[in-house]
Protein backbone atom coordinates (compact mmCIF):
# COMPACT_ATOMS: atom_id res chain seq x y z
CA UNK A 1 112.33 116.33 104.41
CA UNK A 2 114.62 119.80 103.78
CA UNK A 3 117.34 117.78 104.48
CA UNK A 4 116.81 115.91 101.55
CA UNK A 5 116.84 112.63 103.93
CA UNK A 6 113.97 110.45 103.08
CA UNK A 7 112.42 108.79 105.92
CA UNK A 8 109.24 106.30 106.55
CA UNK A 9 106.50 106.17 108.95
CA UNK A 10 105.41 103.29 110.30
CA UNK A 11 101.85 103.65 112.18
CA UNK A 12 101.25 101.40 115.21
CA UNK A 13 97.83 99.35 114.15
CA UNK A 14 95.79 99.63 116.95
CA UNK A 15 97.36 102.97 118.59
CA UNK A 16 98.41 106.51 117.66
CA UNK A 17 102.17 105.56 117.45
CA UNK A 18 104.48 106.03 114.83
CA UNK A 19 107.87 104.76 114.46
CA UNK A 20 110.03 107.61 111.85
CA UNK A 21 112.78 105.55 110.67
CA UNK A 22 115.12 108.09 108.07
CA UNK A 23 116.19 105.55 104.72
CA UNK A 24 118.31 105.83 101.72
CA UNK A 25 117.13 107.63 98.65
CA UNK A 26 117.04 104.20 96.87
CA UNK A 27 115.08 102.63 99.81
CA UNK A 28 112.58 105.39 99.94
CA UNK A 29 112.15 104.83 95.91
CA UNK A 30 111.70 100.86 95.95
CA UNK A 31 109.59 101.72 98.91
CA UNK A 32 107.36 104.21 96.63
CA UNK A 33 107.25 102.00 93.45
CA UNK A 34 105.96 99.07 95.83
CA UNK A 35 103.36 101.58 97.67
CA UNK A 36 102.32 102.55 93.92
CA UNK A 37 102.59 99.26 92.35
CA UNK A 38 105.12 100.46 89.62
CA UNK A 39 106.20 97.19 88.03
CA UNK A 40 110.02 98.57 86.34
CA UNK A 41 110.86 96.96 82.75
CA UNK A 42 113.82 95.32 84.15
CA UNK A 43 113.62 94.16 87.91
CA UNK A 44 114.84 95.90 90.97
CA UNK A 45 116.72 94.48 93.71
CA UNK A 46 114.46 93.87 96.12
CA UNK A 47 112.10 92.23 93.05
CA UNK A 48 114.79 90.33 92.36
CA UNK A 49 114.85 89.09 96.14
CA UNK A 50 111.49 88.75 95.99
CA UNK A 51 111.49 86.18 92.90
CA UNK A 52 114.42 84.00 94.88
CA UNK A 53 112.05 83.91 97.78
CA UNK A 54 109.12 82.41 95.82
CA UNK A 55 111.13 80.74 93.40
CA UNK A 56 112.61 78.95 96.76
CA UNK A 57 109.01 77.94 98.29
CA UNK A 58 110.19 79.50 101.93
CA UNK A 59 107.73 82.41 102.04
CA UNK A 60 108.76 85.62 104.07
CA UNK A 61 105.99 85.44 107.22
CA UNK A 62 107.45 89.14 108.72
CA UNK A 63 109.60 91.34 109.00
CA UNK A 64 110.63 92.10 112.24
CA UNK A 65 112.07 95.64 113.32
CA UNK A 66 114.08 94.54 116.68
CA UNK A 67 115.94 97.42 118.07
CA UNK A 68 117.66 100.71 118.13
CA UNK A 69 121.28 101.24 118.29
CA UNK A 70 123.26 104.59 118.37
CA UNK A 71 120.35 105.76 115.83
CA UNK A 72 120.50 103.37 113.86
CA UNK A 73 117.58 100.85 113.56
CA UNK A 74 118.02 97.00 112.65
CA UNK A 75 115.48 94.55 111.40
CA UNK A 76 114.88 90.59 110.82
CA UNK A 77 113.52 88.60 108.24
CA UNK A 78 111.57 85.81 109.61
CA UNK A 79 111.03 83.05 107.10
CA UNK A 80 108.53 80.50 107.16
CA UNK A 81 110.93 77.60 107.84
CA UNK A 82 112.00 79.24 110.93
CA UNK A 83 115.36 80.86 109.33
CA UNK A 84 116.00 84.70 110.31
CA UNK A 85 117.73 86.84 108.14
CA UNK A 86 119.65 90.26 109.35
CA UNK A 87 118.38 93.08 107.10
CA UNK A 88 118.05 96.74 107.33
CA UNK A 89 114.57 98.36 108.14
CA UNK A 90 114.16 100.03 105.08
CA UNK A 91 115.04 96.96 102.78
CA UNK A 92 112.84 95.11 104.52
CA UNK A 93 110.45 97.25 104.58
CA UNK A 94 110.74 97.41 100.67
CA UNK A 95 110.46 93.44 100.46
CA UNK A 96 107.45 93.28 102.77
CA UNK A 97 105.46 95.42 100.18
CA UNK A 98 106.47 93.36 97.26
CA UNK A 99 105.67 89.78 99.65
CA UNK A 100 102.62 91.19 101.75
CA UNK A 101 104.43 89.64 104.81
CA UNK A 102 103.71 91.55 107.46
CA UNK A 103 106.04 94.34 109.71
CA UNK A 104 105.71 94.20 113.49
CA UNK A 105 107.88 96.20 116.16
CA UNK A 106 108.10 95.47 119.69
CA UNK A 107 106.56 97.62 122.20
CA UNK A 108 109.13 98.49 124.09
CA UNK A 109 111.10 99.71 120.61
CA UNK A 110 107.84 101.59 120.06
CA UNK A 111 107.70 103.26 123.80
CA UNK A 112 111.34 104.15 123.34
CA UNK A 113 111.19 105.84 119.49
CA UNK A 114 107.98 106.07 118.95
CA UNK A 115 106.39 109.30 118.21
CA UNK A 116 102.25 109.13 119.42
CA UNK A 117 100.09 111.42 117.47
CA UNK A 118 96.70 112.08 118.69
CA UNK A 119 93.53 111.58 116.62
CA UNK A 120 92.81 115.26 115.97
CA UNK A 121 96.91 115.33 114.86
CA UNK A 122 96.16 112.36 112.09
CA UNK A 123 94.71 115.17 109.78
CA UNK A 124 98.23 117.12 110.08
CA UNK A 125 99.70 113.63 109.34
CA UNK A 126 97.79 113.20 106.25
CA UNK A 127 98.63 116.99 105.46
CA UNK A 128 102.02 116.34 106.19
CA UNK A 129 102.10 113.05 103.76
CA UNK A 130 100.77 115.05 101.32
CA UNK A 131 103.68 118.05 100.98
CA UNK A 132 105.92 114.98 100.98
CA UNK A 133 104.10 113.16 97.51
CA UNK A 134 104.54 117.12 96.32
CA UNK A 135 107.15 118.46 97.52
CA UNK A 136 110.41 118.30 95.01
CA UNK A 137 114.28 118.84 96.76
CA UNK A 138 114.07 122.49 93.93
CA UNK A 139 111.64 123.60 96.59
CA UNK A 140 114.27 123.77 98.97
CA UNK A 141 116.91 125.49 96.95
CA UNK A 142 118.11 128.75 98.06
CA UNK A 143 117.10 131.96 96.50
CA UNK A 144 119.71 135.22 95.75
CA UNK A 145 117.85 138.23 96.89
């Protein structure tokens, strides 16, 4: 984004929803690696999480995005032995790529923040997701003239 504020889009399965939550420039880069399987020399946090989860044996089922507050969004991480975690959206969206557990969202958070994009729109998506894999923050600098 020109504001230099990375942000995610999370696309309703069987609808025309999307839920924009804005992340961290760290989030938005362990999201990335995940999305383009980039395996770092040395692990990252959220690998690191990821290897106490297995290494434990109490699998991450979902992660849960629950709610909306003053702009801010929260999520849960719902293990398999029934333990719930408090994380942020973005980290756990970042852990649900490395797990494959999956990321759900309430309908009434989606009614309330979500944006609906109709199927003619989706190519405009995909155009859109495209400037952002090419699109560098020097694009955005200002010019003298």
């Amino acid at each position: 984004m020109p504001s230099n504020q990375p942000i995610v889009l999370l696309r309703e399965s069987t609808g025309e929803r999307y839920l924009p939550i804005w992340i961290g420039a760290v989030e938005a880069t362990a999201i990335a690696f995940a999305q383009q399987g980039v395996v770092p020399p040395r692990p990252l946090t959220h690998d690191l999480l990821k290897s106490v989860i297995d290494a434990t044996g109490n699998d991450l089922t979902e992660i849960r995005i629950t709610e909306v507050r003053d702009g801010v969004y929260y999520a849960t991480l719902a293990f398999a032995s029934g333990v719930e975690v408090s994380a942020r959206p973005s980290d756990s969206i970042a852990l649900a790529l490395r797990t494959g557990a999956r990321i759900v969202c309430s309908d009434d958070l989606l009614e309330a923040t979500g944006i609906e994009v109709a199927h003619e729109q989706e190519d405009e998506v995909e155009k859109f997701r495209e400037f952002l894999d090419h699109v560098s923050p020097d694009d955005f600098e200002e010019t003298e003239t």
